[in-house]
C-alpha atoms as a PDB file:
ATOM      1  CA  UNK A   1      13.499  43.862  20.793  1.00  0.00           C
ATOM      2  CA  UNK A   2      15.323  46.645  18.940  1.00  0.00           C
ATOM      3  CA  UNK A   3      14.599  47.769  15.487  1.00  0.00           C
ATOM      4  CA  UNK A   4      17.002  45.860  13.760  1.00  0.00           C
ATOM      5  CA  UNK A   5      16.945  43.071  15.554  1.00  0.00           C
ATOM      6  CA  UNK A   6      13.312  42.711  14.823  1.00  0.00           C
ATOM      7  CA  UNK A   7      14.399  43.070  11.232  1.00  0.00           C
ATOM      8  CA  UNK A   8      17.238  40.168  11.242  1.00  0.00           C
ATOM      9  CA  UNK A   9      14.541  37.934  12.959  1.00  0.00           C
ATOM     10  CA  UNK A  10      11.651  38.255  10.301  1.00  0.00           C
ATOM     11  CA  UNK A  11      11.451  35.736   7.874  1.00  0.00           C
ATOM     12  CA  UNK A  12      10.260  38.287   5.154  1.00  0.00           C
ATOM     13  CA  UNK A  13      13.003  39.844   2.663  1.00  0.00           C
ATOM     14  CA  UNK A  14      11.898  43.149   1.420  1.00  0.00           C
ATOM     15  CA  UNK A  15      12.697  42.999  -2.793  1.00  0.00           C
ATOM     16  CA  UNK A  16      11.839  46.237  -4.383  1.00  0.00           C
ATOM     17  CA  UNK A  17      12.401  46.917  -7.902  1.00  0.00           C
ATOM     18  CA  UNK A  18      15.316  49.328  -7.116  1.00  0.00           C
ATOM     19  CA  UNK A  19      16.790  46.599  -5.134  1.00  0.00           C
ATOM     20  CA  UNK A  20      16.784  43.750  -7.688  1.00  0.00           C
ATOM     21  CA  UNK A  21      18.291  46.009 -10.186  1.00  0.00           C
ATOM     22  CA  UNK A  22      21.123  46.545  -7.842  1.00  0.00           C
ATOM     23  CA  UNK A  23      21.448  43.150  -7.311  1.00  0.00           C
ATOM     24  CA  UNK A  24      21.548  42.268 -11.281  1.00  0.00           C
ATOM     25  CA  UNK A  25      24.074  45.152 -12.001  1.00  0.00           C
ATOM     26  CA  UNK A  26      26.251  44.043  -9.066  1.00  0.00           C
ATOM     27  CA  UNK A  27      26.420  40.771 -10.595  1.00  0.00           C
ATOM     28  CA  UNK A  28      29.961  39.483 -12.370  1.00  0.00           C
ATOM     29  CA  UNK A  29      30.309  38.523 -16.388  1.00  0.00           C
ATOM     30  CA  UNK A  30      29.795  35.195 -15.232  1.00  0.00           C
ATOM     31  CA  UNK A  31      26.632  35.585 -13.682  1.00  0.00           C
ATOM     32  CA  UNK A  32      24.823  38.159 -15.823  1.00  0.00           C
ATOM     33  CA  UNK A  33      25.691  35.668 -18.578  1.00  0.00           C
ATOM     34  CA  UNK A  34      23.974  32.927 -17.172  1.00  0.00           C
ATOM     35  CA  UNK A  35      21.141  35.272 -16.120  1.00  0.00           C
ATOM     36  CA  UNK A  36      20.765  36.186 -19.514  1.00  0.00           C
ATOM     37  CA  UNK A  37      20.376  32.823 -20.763  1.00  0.00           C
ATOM     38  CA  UNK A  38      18.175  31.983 -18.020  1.00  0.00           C
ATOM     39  CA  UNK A  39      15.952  34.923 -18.777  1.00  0.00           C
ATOM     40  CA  UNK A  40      16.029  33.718 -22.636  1.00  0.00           C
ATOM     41  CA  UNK A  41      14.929  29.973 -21.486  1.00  0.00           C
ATOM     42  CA  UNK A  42      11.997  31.332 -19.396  1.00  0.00           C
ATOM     43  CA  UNK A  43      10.682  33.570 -22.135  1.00  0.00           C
ATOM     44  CA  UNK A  44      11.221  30.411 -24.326  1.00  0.00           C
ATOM     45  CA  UNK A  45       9.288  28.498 -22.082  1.00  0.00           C
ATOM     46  CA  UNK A  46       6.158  30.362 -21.788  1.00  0.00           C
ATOM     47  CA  UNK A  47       6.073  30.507 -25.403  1.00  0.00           C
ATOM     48  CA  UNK A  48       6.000  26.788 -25.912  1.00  0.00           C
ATOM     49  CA  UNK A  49       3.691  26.049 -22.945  1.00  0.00           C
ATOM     50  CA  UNK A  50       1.434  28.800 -24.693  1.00  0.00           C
ATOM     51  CA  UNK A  51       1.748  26.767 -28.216  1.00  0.00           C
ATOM     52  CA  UNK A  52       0.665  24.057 -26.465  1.00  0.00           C
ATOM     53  CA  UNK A  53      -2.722  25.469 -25.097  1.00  0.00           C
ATOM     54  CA  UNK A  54      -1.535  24.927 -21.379  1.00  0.00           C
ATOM     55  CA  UNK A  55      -0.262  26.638 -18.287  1.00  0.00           C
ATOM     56  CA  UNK A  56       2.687  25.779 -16.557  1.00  0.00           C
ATOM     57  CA  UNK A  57       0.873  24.066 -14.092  1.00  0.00           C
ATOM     58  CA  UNK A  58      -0.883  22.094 -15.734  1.00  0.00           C
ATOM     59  CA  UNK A  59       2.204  20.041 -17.157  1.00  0.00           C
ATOM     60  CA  UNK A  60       2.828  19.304 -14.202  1.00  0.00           C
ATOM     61  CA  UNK A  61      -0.648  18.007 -12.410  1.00  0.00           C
ATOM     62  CA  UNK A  62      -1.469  16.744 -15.855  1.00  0.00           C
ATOM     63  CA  UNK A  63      -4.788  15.289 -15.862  1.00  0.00           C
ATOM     64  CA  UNK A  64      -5.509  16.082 -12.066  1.00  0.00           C
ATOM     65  CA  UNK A  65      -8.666  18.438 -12.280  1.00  0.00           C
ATOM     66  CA  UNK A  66      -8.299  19.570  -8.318  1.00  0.00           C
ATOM     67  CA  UNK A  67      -4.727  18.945  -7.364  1.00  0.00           C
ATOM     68  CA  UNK A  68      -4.929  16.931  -3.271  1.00  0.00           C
ATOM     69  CA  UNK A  69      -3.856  17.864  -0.962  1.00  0.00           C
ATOM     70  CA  UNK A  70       0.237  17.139   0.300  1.00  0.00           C
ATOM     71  CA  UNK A  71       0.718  15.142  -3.306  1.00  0.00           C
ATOM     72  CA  UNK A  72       3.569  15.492  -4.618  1.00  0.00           C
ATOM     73  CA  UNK A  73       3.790  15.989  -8.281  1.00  0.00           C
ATOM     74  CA  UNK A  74       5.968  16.539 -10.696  1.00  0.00           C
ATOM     75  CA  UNK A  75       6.091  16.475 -15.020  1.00  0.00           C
ATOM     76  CA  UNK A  76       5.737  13.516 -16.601  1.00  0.00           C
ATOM     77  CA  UNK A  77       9.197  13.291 -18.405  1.00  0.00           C
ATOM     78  CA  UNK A  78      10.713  13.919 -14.796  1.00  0.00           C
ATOM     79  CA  UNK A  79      13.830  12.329 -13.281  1.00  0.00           C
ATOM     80  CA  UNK A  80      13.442  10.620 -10.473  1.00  0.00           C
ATOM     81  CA  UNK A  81      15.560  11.157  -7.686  1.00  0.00           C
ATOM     82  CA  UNK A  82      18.445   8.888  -7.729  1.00  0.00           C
ATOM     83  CA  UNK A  83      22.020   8.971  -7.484  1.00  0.00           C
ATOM     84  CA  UNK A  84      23.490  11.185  -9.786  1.00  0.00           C
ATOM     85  CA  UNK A  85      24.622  14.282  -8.473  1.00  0.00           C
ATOM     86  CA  UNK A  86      24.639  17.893  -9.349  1.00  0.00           C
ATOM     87  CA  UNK A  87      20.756  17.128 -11.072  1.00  0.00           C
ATOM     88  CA  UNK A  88      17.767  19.150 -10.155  1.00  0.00           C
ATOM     89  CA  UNK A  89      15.176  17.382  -8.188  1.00  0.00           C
ATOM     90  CA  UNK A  90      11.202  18.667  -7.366  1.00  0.00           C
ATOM     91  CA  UNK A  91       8.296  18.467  -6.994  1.00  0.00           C
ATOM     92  CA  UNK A  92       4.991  20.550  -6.767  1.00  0.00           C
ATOM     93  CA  UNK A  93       2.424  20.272  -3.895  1.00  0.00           C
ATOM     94  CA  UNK A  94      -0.467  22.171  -2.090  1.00  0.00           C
ATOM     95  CA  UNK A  95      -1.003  23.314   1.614  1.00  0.00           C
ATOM     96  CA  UNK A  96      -1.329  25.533   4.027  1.00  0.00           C
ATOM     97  CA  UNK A  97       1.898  27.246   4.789  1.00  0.00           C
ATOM     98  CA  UNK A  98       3.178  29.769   6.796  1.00  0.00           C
ATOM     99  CA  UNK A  99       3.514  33.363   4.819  1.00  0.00           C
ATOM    100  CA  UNK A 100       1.550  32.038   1.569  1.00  0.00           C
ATOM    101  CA  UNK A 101      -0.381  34.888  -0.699  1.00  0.00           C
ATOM    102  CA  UNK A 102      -4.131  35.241  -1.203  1.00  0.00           C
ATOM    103  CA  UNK A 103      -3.428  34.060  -4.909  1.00  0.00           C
ATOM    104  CA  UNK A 104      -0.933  31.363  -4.105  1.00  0.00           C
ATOM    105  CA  UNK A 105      -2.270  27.833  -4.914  1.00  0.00           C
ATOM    106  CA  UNK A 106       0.956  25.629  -4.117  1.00  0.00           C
ATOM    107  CA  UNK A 107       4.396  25.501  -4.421  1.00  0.00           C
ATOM    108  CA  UNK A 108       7.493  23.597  -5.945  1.00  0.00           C
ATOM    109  CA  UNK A 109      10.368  22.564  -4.148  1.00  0.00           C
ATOM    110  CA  UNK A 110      13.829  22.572  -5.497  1.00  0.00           C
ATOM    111  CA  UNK A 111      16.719  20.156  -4.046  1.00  0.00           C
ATOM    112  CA  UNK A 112      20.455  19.343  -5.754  1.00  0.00           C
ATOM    113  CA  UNK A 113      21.114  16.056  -5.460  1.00  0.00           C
ATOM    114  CA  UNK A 114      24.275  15.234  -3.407  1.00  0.00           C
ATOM    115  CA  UNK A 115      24.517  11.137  -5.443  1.00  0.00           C
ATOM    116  CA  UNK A 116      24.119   8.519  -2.913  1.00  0.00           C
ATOM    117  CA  UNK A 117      25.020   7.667   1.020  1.00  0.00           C
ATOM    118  CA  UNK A 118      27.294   4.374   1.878  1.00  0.00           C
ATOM    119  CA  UNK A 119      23.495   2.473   1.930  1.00  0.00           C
ATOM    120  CA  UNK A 120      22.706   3.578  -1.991  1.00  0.00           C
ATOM    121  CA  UNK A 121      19.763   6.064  -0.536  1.00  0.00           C
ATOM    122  CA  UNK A 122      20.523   9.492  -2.732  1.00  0.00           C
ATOM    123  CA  UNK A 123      21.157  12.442  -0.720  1.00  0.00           C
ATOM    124  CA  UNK A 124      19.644  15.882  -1.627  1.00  0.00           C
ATOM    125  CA  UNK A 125      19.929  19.648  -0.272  1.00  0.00           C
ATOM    126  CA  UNK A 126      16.635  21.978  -0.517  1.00  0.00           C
ATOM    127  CA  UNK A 127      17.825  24.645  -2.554  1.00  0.00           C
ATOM    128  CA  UNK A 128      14.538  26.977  -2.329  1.00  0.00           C
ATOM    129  CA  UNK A 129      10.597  26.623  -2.585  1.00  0.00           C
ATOM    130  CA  UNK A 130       8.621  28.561  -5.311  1.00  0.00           C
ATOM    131  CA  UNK A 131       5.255  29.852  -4.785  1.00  0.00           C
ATOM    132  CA  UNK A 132       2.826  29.864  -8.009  1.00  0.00           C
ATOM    133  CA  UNK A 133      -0.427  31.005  -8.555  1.00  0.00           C
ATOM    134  CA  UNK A 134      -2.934  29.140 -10.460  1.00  0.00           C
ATOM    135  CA  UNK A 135      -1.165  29.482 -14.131  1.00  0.00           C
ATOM    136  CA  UNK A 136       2.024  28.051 -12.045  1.00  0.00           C
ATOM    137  CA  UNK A 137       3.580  31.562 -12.162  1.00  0.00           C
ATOM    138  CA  UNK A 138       5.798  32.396  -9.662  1.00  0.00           C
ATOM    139  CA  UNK A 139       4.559  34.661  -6.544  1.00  0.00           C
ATOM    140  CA  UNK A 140       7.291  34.231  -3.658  1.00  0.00           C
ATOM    141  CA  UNK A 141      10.121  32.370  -3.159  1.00  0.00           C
ATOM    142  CA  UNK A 142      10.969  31.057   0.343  1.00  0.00           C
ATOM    143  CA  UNK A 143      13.957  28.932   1.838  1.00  0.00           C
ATOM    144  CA  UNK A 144      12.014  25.825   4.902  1.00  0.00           C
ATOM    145  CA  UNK A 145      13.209  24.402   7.830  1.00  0.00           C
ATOM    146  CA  UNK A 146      15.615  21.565   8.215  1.00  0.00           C
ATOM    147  CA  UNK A 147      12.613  19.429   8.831  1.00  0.00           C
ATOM    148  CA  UNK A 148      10.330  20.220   6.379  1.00  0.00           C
ATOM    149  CA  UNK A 149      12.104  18.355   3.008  1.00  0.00           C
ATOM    150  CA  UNK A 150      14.698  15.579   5.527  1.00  0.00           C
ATOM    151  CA  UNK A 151      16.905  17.304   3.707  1.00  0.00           C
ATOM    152  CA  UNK A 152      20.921  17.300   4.164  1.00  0.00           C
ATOM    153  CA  UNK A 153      21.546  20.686   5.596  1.00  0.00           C
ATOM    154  CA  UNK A 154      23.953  22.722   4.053  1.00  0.00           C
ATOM    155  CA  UNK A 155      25.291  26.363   4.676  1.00  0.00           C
ATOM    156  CA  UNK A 156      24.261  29.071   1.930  1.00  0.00           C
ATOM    157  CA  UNK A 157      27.602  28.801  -0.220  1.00  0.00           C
ATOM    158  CA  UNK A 158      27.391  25.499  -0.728  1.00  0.00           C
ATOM    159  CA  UNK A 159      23.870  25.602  -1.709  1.00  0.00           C
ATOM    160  CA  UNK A 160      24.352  28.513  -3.889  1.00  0.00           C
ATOM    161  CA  UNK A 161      27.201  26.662  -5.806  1.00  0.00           C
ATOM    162  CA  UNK A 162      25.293  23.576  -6.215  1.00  0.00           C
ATOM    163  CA  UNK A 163      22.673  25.627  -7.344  1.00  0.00           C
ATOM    164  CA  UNK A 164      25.109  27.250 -10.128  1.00  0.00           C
ATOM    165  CA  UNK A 165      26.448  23.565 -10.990  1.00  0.00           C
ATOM    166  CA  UNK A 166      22.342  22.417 -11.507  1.00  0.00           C
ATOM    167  CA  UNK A 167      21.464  25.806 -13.657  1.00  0.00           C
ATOM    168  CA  UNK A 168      24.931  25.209 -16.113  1.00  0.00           C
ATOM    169  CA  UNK A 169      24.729  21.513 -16.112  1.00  0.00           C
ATOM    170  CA  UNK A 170      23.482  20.547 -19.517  1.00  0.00           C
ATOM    171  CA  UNK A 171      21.076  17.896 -19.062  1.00  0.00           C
ATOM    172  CA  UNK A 172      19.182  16.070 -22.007  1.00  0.00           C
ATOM    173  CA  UNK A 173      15.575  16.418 -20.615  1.00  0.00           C
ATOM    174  CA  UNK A 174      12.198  16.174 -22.225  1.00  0.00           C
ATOM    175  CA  UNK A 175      10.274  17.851 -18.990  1.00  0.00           C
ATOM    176  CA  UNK A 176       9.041  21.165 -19.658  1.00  0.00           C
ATOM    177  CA  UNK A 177       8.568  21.635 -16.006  1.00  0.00           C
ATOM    178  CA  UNK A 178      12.284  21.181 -15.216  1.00  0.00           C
ATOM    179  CA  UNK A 179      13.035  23.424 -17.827  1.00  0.00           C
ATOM    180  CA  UNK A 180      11.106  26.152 -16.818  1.00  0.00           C
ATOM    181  CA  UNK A 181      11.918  25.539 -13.225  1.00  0.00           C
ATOM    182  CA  UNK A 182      16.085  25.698 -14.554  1.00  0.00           C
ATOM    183  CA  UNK A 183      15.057  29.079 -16.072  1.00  0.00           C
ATOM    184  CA  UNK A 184      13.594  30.452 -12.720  1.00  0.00           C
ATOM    185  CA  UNK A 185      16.809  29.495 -10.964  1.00  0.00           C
ATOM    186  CA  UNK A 186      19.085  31.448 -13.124  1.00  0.00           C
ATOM    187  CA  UNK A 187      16.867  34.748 -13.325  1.00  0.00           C
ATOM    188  CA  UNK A 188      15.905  34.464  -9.736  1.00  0.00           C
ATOM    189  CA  UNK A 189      19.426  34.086  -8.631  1.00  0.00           C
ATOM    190  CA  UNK A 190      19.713  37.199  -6.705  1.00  0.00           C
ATOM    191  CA  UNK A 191      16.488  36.588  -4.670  1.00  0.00           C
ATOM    192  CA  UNK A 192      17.694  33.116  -3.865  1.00  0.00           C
ATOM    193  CA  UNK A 193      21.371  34.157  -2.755  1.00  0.00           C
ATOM    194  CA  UNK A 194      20.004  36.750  -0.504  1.00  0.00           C
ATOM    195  CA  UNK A 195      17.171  34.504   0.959  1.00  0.00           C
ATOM    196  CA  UNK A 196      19.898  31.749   1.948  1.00  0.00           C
ATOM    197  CA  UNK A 197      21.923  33.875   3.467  1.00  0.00           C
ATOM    198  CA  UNK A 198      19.007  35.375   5.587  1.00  0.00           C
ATOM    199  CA  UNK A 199      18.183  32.169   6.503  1.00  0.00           C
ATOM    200  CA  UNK A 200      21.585  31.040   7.705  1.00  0.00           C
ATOM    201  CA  UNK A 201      21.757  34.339   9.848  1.00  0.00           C
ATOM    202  CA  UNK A 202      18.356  33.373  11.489  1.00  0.00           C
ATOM    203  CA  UNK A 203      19.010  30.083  12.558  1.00  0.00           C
ATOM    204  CA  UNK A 204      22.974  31.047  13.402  1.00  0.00           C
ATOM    205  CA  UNK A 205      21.364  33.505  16.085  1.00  0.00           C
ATOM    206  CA  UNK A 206      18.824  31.055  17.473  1.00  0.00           C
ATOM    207  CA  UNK A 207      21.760  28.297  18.074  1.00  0.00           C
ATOM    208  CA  UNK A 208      24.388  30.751  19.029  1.00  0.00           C
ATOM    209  CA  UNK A 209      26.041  29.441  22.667  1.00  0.00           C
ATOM    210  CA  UNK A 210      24.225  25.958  21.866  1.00  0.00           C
ATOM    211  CA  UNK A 211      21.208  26.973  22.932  1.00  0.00           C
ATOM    212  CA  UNK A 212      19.341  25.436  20.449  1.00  0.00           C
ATOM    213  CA  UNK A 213      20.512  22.603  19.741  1.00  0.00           C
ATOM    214  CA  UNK A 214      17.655  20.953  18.063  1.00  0.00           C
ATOM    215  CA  UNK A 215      16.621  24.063  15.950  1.00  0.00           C
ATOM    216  CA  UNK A 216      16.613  22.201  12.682  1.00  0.00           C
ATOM    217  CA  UNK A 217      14.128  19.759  13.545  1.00  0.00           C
ATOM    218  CA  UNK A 218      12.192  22.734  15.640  1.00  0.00           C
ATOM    219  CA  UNK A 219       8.138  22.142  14.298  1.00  0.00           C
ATOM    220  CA  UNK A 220       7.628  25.910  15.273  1.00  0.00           C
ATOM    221  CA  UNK A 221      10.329  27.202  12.678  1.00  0.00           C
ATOM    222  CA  UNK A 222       8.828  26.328   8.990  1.00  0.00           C
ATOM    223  CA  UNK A 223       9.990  29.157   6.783  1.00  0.00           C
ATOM    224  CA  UNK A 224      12.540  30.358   7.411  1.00  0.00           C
ATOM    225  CA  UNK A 225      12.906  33.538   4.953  1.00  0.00           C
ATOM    226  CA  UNK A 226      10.760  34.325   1.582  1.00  0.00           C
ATOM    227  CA  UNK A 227      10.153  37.362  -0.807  1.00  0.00           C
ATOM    228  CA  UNK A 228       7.911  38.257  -3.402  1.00  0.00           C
ATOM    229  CA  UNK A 229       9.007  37.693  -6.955  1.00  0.00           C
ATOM    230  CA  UNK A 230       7.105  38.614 -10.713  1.00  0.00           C
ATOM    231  CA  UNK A 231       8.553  37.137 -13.965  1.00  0.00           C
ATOM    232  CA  UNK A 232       7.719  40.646 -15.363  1.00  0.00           C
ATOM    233  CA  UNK A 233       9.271  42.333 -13.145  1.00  0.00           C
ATOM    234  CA  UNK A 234      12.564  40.620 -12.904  1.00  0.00           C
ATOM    235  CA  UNK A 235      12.670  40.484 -16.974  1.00  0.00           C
ATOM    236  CA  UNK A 236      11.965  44.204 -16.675  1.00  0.00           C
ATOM    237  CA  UNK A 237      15.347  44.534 -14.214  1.00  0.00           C
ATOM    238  CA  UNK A 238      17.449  43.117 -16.165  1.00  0.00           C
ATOM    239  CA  UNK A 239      16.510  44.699 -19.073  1.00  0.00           C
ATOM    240  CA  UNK A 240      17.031  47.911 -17.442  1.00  0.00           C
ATOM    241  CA  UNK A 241      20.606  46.875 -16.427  1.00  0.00           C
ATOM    242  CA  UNK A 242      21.544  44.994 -19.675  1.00  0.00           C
ATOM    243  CA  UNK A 243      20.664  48.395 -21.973  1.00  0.00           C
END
């Protein structure tokens, strides 16, 4: 396998600093609007889970002292998934996956909702997976497998601009976790864009000539791209492009 072949084929993103500032500065008025206010959200965030004595993971396990395993939480004041489109849907959980750091101790997953089928059962796209250490700060970011949420599968521009429509939605909500999960997709945005689009590319090779037909619902694929991420250090790019 050549070079960059091997390169295509790895689920890992390289993200260096110099890289996300590129990404931020390349970014429209649009965009490094909403990044701004995303970045603003966060910051606001951390503040009011720190006036509150807690971590961001703990508003969302609550009262759990050891999280179990494959549970799926999420905040108390959460939505549940239902028929409205365009809303943000998660949930955290905790277990082994594929390309996980030493520190990471689970992971959220974020999915659109799409409203409902013909049969009333809502319909939802994964939009990306966040891994958090054991404050619930993000470590890595990482886009799963067709199989892994029974997700509807959707190609990376559609995703991205549902994920746009979820992050400038304004939606009334009393969850802290949603909020500071909103704020992660707005300042993460150039992570996530590249990360779908890797993914697409990996799974477009595999099925190219119908080879594959079944590659979505292929056990052996899991993740299917990821990079690290740091709060600090994405505040610290955009303040860098901003000024």
């Amino acid at each position: 396998m050549s070079m960059s072949r091997a390169m295509t084929d790895d689920a890992r993103l390289p993200f260096p600093q110099a890289r996300v500032i590129a990404e931020v500065r390349a970014l429209d008025g649009t965009r490094l609007q909403r990044m701004q206010s995303a970045a603003h959200d966060l910051i606001h965030c951390l503040e009011d889970f720190a006036h509150r004595g807690e971590v961001p993971l703990a508003a969302v396990v609550r009262d759990t002292a050891a999280p179990c395993l494959w549970q799926h939480y999420q905040g108390s004041a959460a939505m549940p998934l239902g028929e409205q489109p365009h809303v943000l849907h998660y949930y955290y959980h905790s277990h082994g996956v594929t390309g996980a750091l030493p520190r990471e101790h689970g992971h959220y997953h974020l999915f659109a909702q799409l409203g409902a089928d013909e049969g009333g059962t809502p319909r939802y796209t994964h939009i990306v997976a966040i891994g958090v250490d054991a404050r619930g700060l993000p470590l890595r970011l990482f886009t799963t497998n067709r199989w892994v949420t029974d997700d509807t599968w959707l190609p990376a521009g559609q995703v991205l601009d549902l994920s746009d429509r979820v992050t400038s939605t304004t939606v009334s909500t009393t969850d802290p976790v949603e909020r500071w999960l909103r704020a992660q997709l707005g300042i993460f945005a150039p992570q996530i864009a590249a990360l779908l689009r890797h993914r697409d590319r990996r799974i477009e090779r595999r099925m190219r000539g119908g080879r594959r037909p079944g590659l979505l619902e292929d056990r052996r694929m899991h993740v299917l791209s990821q990079c690290r991420v740091s709060v600090q250090r994405q505040l610290t790019a955009f303040d860098h492009v901003i000024h």
